[in-house]
PDB file of N, CA and C in Angstrom:
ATOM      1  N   UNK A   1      50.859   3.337  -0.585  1.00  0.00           N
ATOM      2  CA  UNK A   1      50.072   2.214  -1.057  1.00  0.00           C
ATOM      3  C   UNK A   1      50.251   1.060  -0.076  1.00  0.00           C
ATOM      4  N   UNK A   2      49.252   0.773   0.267  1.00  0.00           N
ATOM      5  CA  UNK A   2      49.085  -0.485   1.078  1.00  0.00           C
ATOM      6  C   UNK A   2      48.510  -1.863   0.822  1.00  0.00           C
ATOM      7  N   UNK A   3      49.590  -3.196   0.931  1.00  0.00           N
ATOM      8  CA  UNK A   3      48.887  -4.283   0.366  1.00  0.00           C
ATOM      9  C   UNK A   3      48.607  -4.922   1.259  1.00  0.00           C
ATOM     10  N   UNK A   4      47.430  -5.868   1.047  1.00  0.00           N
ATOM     11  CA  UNK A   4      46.871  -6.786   2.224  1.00  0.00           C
ATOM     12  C   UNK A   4      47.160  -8.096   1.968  1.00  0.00           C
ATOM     13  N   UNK A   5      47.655  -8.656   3.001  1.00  0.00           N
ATOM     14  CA  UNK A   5      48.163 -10.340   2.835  1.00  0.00           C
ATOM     15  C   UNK A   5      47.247 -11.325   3.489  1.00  0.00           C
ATOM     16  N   UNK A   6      46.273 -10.425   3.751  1.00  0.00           N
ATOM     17  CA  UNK A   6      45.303 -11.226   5.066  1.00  0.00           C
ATOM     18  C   UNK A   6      44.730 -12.806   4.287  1.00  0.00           C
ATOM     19  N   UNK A   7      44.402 -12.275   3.025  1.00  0.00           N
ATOM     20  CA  UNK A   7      43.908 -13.917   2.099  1.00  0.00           C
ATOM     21  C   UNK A   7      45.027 -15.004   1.991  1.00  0.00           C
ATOM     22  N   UNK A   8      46.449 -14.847   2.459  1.00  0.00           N
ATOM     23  CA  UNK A   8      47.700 -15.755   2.353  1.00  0.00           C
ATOM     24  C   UNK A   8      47.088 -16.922   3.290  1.00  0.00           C
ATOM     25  N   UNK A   9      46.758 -18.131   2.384  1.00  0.00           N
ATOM     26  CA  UNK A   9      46.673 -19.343   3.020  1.00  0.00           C
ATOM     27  C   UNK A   9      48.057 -20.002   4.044  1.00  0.00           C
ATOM     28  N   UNK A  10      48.724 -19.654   3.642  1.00  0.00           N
ATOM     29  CA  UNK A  10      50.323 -20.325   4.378  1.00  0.00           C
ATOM     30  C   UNK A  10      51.117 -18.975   4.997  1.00  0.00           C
ATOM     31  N   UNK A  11      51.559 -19.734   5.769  1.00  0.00           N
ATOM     32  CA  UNK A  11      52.615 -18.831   6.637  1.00  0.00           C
ATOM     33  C   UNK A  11      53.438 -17.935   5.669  1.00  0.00           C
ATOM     34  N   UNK A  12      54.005 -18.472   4.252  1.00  0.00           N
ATOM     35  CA  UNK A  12      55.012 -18.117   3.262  1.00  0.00           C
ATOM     36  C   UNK A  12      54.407 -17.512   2.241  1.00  0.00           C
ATOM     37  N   UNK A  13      55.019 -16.581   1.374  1.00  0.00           N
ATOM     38  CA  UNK A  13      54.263 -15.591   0.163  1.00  0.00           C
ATOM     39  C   UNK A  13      55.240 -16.352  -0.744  1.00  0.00           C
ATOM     40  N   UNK A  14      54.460 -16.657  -1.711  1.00  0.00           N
ATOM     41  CA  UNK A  14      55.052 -16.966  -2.984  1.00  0.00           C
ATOM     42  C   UNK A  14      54.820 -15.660  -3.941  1.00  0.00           C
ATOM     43  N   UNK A  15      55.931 -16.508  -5.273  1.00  0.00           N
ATOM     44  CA  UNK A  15      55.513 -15.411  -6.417  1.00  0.00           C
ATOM     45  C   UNK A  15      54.241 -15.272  -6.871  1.00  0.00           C
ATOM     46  N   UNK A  16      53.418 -16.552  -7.080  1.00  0.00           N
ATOM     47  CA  UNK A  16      52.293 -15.939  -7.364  1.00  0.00           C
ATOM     48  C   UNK A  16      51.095 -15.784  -6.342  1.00  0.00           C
ATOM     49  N   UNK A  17      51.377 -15.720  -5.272  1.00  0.00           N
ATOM     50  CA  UNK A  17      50.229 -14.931  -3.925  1.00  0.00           C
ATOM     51  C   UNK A  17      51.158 -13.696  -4.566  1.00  0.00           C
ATOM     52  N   UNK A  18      51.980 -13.069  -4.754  1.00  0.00           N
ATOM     53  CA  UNK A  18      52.472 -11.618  -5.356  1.00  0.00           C
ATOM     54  C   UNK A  18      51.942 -11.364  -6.545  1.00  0.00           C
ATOM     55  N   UNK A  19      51.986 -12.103  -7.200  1.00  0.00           N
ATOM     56  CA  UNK A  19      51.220 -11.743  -8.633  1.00  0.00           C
ATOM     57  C   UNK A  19      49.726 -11.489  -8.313  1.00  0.00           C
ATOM     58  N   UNK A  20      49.232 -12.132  -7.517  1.00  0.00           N
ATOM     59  CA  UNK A  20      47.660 -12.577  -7.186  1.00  0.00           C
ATOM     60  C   UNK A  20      47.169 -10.976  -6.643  1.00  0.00           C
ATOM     61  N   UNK A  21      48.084 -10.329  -5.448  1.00  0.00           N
ATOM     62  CA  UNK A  21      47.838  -9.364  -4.973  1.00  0.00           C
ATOM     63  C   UNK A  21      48.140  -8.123  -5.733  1.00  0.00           C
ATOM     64  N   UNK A  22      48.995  -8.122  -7.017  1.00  0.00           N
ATOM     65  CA  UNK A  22      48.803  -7.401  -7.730  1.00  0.00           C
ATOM     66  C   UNK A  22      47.949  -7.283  -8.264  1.00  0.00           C
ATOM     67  N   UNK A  23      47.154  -8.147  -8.843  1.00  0.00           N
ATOM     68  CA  UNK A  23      45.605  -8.265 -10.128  1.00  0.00           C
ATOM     69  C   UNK A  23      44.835  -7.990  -9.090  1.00  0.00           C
ATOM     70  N   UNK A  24      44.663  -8.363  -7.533  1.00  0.00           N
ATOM     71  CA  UNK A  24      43.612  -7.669  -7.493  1.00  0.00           C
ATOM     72  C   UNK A  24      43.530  -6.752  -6.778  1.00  0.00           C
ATOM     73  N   UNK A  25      44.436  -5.960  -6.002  1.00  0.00           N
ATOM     74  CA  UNK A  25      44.566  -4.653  -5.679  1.00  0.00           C
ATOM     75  C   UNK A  25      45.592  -3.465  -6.485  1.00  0.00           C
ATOM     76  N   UNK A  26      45.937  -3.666  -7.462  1.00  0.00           N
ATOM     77  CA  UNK A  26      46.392  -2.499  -8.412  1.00  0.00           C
ATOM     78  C   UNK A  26      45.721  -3.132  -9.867  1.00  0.00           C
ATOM     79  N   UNK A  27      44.996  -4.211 -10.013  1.00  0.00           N
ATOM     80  CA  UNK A  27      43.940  -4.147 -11.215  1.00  0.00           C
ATOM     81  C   UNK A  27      44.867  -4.268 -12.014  1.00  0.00           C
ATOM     82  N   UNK A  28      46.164  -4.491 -12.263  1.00  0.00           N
ATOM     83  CA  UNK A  28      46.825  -5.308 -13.410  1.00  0.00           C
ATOM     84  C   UNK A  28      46.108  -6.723 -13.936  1.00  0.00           C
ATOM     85  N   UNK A  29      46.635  -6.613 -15.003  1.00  0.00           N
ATOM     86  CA  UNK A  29      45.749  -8.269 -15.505  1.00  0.00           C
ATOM     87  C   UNK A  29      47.097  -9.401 -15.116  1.00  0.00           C
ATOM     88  N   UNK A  30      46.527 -10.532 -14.785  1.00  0.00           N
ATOM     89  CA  UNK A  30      46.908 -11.844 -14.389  1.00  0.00           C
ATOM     90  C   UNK A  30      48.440 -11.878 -14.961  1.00  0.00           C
ATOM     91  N   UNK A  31      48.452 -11.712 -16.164  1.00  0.00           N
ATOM     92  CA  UNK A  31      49.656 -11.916 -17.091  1.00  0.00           C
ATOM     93  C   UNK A  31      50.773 -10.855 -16.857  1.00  0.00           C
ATOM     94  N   UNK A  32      50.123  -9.727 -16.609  1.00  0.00           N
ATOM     95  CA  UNK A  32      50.835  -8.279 -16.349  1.00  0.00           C
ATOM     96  C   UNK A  32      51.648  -8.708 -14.608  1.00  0.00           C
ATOM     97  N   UNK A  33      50.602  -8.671 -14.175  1.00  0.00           N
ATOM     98  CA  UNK A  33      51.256  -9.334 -12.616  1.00  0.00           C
ATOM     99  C   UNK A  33      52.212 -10.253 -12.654  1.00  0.00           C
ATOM    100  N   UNK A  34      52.245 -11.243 -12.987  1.00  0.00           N
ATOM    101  CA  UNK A  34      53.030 -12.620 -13.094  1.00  0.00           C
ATOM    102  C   UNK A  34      54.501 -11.977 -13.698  1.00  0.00           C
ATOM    103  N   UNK A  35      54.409 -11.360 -15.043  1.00  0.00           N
ATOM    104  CA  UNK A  35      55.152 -10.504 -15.369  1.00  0.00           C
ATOM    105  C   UNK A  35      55.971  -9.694 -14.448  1.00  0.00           C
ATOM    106  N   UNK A  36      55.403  -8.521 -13.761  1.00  0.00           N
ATOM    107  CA  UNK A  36      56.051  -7.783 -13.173  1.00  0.00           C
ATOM    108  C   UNK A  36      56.809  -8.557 -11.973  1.00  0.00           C
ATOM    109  N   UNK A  37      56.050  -9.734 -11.225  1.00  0.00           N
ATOM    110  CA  UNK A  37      57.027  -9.995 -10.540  1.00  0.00           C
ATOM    111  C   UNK A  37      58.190 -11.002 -11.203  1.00  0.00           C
ATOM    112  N   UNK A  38      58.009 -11.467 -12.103  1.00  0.00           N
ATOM    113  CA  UNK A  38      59.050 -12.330 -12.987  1.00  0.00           C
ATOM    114  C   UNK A  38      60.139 -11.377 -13.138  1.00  0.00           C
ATOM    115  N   UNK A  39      60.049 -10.295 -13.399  1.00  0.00           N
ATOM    116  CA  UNK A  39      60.865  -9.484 -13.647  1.00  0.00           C
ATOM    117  C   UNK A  39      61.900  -8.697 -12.431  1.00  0.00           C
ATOM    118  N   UNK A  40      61.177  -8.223 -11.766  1.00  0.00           N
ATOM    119  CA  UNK A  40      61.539  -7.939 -10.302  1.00  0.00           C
ATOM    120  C   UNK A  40      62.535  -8.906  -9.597  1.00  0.00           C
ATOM    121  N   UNK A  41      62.237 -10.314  -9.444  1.00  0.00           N
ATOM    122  CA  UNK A  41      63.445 -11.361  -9.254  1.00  0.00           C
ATOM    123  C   UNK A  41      64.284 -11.545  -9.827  1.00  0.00           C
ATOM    124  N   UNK A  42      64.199 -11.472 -11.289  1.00  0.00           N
ATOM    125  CA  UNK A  42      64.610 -11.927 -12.622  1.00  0.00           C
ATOM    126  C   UNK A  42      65.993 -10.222 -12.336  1.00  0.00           C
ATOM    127  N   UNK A  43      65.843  -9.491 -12.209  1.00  0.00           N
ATOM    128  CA  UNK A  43      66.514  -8.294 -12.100  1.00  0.00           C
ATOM    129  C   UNK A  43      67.350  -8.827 -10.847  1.00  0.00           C
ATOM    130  N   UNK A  44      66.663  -9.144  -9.546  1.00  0.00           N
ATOM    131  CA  UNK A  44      67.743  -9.156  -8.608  1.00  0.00           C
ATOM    132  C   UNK A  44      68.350 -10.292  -8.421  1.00  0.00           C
ATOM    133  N   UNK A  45      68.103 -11.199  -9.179  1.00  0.00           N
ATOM    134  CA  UNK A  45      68.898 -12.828  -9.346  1.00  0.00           C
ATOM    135  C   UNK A  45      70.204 -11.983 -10.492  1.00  0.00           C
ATOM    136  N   UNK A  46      69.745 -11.293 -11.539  1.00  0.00           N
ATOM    137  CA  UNK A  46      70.856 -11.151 -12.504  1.00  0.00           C
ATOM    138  C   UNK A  46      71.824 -10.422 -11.830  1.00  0.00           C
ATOM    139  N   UNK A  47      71.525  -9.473 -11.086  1.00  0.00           N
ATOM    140  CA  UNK A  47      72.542  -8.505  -9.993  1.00  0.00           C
ATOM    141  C   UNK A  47      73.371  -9.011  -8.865  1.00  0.00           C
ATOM    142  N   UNK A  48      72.526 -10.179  -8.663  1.00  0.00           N
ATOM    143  CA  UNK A  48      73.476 -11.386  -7.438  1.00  0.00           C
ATOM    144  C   UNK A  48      74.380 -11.584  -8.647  1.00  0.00           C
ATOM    145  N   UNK A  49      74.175 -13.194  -9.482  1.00  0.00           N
ATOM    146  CA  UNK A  49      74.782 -13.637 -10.519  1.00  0.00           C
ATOM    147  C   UNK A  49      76.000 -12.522 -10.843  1.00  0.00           C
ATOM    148  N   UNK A  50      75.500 -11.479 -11.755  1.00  0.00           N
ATOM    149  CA  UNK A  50      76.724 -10.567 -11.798  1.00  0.00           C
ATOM    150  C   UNK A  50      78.150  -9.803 -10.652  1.00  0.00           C
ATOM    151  N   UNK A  51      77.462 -10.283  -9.175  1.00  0.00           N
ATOM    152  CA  UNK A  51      78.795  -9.596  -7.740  1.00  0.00           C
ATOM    153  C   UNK A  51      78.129  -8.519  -7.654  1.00  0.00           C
ATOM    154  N   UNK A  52      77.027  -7.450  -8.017  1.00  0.00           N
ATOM    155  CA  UNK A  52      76.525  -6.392  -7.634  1.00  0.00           C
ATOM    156  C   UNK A  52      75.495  -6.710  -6.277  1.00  0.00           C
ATOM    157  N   UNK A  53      75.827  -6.298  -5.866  1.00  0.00           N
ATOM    158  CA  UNK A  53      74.739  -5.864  -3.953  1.00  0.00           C
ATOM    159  C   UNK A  53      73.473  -5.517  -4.475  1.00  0.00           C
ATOM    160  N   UNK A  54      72.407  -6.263  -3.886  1.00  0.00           N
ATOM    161  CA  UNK A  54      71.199  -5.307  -4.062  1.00  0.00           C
ATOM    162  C   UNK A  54      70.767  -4.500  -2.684  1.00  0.00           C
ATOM    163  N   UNK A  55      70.257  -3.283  -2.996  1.00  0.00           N
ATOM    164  CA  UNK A  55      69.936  -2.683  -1.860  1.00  0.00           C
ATOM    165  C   UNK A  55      68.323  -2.279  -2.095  1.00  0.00           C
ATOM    166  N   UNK A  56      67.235  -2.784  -1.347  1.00  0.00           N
ATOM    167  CA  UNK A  56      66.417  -2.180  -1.382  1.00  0.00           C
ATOM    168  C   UNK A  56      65.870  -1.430  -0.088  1.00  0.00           C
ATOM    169  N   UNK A  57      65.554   0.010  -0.512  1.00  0.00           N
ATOM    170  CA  UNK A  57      65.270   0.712   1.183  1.00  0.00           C
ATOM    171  C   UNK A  57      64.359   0.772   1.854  1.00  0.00           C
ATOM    172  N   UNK A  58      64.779   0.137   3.047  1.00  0.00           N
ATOM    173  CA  UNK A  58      63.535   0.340   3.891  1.00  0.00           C
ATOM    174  C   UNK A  58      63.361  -1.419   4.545  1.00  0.00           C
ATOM    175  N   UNK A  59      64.203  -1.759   3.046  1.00  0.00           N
ATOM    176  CA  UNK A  59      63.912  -3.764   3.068  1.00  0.00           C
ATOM    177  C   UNK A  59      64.991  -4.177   4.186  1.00  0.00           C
ATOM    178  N   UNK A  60      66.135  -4.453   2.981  1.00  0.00           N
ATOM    179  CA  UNK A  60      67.581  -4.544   3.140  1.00  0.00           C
ATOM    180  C   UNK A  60      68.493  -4.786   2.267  1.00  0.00           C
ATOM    181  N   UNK A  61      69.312  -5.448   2.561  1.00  0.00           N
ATOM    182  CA  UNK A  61      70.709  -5.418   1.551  1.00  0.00           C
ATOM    183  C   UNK A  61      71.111  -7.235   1.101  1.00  0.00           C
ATOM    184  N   UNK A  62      71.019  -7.333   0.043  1.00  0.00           N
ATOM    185  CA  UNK A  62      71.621  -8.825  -0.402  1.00  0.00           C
ATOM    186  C   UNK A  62      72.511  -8.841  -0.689  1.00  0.00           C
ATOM    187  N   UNK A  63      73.545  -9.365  -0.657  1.00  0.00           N
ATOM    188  CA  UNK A  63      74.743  -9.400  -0.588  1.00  0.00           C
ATOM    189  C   UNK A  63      75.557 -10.902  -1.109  1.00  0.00           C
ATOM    190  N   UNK A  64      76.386 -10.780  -2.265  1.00  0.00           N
ATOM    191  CA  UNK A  64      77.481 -11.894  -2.747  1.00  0.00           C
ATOM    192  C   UNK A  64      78.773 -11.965  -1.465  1.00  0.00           C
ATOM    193  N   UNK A  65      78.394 -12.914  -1.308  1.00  0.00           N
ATOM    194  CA  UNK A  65      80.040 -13.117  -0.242  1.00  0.00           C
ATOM    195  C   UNK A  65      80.697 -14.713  -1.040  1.00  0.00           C
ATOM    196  N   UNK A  66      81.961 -14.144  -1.066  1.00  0.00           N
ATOM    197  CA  UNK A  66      82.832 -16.066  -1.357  1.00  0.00           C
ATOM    198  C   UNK A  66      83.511 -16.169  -0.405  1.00  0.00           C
ATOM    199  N   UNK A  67      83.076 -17.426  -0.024  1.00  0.00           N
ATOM    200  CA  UNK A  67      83.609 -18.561   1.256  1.00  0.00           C
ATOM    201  C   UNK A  67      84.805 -18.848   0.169  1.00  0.00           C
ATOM    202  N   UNK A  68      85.866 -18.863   1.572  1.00  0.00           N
ATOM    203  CA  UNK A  68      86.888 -19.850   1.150  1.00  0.00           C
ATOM    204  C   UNK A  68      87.383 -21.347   1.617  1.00  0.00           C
ATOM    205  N   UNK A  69      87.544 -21.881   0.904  1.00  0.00           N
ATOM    206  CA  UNK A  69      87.942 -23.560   1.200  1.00  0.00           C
ATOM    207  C   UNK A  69      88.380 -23.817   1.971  1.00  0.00           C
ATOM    208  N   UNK A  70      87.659 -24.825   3.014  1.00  0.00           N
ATOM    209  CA  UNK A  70      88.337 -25.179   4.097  1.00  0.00           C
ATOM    210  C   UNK A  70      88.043 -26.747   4.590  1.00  0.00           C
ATOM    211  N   UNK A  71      88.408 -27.310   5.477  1.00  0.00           N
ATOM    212  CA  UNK A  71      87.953 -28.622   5.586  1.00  0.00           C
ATOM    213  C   UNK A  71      86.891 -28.938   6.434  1.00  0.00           C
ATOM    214  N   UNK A  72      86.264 -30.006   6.075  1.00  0.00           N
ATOM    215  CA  UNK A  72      85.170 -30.345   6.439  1.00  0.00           C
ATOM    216  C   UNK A  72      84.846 -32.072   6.903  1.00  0.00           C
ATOM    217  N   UNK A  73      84.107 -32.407   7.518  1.00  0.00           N
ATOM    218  CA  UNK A  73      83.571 -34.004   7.507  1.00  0.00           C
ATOM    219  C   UNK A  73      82.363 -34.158   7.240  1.00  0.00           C
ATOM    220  N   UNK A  74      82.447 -35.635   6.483  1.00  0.00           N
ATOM    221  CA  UNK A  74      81.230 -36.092   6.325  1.00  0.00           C
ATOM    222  C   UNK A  74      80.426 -36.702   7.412  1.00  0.00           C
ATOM    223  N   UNK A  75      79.406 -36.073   8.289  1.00  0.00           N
ATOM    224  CA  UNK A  75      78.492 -36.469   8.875  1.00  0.00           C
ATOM    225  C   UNK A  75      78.538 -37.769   9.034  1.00  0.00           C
ATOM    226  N   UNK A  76      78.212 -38.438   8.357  1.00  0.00           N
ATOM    227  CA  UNK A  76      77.543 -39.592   8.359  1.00  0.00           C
ATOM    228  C   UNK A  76      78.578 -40.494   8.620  1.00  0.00           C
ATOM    229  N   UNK A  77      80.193 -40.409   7.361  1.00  0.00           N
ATOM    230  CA  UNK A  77      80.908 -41.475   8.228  1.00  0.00           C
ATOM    231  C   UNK A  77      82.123 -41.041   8.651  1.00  0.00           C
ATOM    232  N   UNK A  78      82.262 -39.323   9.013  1.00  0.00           N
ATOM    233  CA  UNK A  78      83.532 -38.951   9.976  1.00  0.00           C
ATOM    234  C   UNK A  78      84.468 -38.455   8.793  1.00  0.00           C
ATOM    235  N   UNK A  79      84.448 -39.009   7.310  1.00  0.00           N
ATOM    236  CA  UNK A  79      85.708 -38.748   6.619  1.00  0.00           C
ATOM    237  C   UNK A  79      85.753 -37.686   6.326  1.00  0.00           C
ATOM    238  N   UNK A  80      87.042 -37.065   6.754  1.00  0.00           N
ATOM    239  CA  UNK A  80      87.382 -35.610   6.407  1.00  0.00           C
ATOM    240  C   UNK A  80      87.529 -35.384   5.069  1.00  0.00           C
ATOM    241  N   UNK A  81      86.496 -34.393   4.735  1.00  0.00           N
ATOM    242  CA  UNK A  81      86.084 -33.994   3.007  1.00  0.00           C
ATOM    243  C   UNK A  81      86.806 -32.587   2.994  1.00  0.00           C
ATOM    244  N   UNK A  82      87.163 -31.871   1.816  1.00  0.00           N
ATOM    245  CA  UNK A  82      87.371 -30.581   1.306  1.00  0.00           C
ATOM    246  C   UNK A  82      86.359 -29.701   0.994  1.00  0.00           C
ATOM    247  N   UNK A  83      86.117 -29.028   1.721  1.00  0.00           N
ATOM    248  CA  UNK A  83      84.663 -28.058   0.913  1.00  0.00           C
ATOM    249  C   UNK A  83      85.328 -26.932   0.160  1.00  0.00           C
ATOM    250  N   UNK A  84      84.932 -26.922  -1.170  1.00  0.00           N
ATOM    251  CA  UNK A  84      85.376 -26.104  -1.925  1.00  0.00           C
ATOM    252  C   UNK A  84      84.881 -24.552  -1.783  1.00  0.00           C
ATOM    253  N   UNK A  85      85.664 -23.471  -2.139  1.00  0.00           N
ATOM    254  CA  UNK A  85      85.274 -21.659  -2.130  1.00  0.00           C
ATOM    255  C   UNK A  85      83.751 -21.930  -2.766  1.00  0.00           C
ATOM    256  N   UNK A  86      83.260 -20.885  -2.320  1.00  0.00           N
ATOM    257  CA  UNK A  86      82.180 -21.223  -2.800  1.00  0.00           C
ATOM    258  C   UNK A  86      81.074 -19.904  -2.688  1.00  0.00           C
ATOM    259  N   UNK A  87      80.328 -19.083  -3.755  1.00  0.00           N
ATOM    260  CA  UNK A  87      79.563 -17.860  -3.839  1.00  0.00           C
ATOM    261  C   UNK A  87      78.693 -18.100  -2.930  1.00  0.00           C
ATOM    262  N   UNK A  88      78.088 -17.384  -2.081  1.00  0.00           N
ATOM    263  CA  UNK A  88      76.666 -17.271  -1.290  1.00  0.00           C
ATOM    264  C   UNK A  88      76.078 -15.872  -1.215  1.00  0.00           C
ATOM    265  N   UNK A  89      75.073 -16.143  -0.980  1.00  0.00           N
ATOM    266  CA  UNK A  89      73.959 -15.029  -0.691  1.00  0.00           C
ATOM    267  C   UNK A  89      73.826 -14.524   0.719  1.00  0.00           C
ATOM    268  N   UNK A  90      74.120 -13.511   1.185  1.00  0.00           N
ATOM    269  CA  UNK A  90      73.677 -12.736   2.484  1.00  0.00           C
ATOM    270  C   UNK A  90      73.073 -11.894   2.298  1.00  0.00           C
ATOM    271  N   UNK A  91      71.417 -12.069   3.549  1.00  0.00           N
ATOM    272  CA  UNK A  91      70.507 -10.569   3.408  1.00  0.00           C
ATOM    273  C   UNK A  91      70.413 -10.246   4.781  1.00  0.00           C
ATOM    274  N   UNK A  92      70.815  -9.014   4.638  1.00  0.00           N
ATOM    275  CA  UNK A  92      71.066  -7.671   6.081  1.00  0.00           C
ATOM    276  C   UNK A  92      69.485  -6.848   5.999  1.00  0.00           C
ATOM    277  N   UNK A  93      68.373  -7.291   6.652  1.00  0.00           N
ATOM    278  CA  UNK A  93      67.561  -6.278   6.820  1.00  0.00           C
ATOM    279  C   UNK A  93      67.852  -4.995   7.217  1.00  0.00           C
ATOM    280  N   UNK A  94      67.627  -4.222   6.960  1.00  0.00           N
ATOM    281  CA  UNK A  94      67.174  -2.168   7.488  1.00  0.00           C
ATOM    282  C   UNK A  94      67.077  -2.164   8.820  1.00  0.00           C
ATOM    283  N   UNK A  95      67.095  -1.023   9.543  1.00  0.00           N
ATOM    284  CA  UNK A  95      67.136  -0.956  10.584  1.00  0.00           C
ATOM    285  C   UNK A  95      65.340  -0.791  10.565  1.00  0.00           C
ATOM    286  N   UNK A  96      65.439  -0.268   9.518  1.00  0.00           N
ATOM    287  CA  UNK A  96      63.645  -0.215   9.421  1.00  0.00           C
ATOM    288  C   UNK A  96      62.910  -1.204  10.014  1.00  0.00           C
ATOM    289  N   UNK A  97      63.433  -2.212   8.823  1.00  0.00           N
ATOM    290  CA  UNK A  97      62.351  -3.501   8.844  1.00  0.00           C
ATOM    291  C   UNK A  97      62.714  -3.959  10.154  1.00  0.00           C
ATOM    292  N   UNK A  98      64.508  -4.104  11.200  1.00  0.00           N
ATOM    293  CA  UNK A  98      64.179  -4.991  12.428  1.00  0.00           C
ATOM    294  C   UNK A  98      63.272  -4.053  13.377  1.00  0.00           C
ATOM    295  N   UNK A  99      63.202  -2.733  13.379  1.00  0.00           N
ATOM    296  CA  UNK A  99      62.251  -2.099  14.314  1.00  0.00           C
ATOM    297  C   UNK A  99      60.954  -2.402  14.329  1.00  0.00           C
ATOM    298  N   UNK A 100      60.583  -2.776  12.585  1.00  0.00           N
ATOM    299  CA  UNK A 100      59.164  -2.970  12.444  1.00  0.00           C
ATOM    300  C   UNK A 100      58.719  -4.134  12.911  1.00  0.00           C
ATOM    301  N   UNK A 101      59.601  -5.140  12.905  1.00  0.00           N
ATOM    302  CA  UNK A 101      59.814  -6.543  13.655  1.00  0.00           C
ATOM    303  C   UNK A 101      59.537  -6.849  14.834  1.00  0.00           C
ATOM    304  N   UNK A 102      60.421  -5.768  15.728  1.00  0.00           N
ATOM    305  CA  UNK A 102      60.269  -5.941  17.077  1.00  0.00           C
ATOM    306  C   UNK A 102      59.093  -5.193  18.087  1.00  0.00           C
ATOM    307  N   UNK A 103      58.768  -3.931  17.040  1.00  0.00           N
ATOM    308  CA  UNK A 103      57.613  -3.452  17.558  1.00  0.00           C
ATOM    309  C   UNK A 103      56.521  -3.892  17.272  1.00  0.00           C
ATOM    310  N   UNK A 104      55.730  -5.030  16.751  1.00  0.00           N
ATOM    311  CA  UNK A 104      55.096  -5.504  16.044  1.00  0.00           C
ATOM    312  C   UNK A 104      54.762  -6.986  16.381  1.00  0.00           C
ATOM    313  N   UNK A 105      54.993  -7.879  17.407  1.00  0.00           N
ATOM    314  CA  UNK A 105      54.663  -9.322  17.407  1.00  0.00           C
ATOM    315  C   UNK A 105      53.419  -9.928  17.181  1.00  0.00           C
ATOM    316  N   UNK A 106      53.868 -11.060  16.337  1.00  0.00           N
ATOM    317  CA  UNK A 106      52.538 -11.163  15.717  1.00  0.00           C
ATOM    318  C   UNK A 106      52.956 -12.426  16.160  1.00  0.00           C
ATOM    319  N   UNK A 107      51.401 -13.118  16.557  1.00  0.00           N
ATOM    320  CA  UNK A 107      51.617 -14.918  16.756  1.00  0.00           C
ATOM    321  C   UNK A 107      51.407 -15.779  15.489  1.00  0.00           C
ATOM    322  N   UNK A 108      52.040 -16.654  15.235  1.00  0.00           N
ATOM    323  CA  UNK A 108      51.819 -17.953  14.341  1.00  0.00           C
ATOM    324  C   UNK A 108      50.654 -17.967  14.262  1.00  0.00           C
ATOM    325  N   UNK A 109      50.171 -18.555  13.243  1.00  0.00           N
ATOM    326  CA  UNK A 109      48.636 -19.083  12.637  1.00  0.00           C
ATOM    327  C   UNK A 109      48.659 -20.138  13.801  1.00  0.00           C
ATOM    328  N   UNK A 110      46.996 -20.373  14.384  1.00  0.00           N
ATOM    329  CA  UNK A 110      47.264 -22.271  14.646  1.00  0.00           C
ATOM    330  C   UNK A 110      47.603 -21.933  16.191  1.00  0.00           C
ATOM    331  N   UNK A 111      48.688 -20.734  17.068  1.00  0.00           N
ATOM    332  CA  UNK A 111      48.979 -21.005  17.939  1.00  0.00           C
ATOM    333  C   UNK A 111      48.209 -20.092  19.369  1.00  0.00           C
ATOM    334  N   UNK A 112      47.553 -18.973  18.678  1.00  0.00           N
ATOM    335  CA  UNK A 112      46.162 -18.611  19.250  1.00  0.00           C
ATOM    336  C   UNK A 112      47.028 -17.524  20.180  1.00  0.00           C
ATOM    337  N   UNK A 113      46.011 -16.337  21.376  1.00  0.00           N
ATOM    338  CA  UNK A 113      47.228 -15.735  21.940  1.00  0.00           C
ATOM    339  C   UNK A 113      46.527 -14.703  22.610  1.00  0.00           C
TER     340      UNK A 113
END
């Protein structure tokens, strides 16, 4: 199955340009779409939240990492602050997706080519 992004006004896909391309190339209704992708995030936000890895294939891998506390300054006026441990998000694309990347250059909107 193949989806087309060619109608994406902006450089960036939102959830609902995803919902949008569901209703009208798999003919789900508006609500059904919006849905399915509500859910789809809604699943891999709860799997971050919980310390479980998501892996999707072909995509890549998201990943919980905790930073640990270390010191830091404030920019603006030099004073050395504490940055506390702290959960983050890391995503490892597929070897897939960087091949599809590099074999593939595509120019920016706007910059012509």
């Amino acid at each position: 199955m193949q989806f087309s992004v060619d109608s994406l006004e902006t450089a960036a896909v939102t959830k609902a340009q995803l919902a949008d391309l569901l209703f009208e190339q798999l003919g789900l209704n508006k609500r059904e779409s919006k849905d399915m992708v509500d859910a789809f995030f809604d699943l891999i936000t709860d799997q971050l939240v919980a310390g479980t890895d998501v892996k999707i294939s072909g995509f890549g891998n998201f990943q919980i990492r905790t930073k640990a506390p270390r010191p830091g300054r404030n920019p603006r006026t030099g004073e050395a602050i504490a940055i506390e441990a702290r959960r983050v998000v890391t995503f490892h694309a597929s070897h897939k997706l960087k091949d599809q990347i590099q074999g593939d250059p595509v120019t920016p909107p706007g910059l012509g080519g």
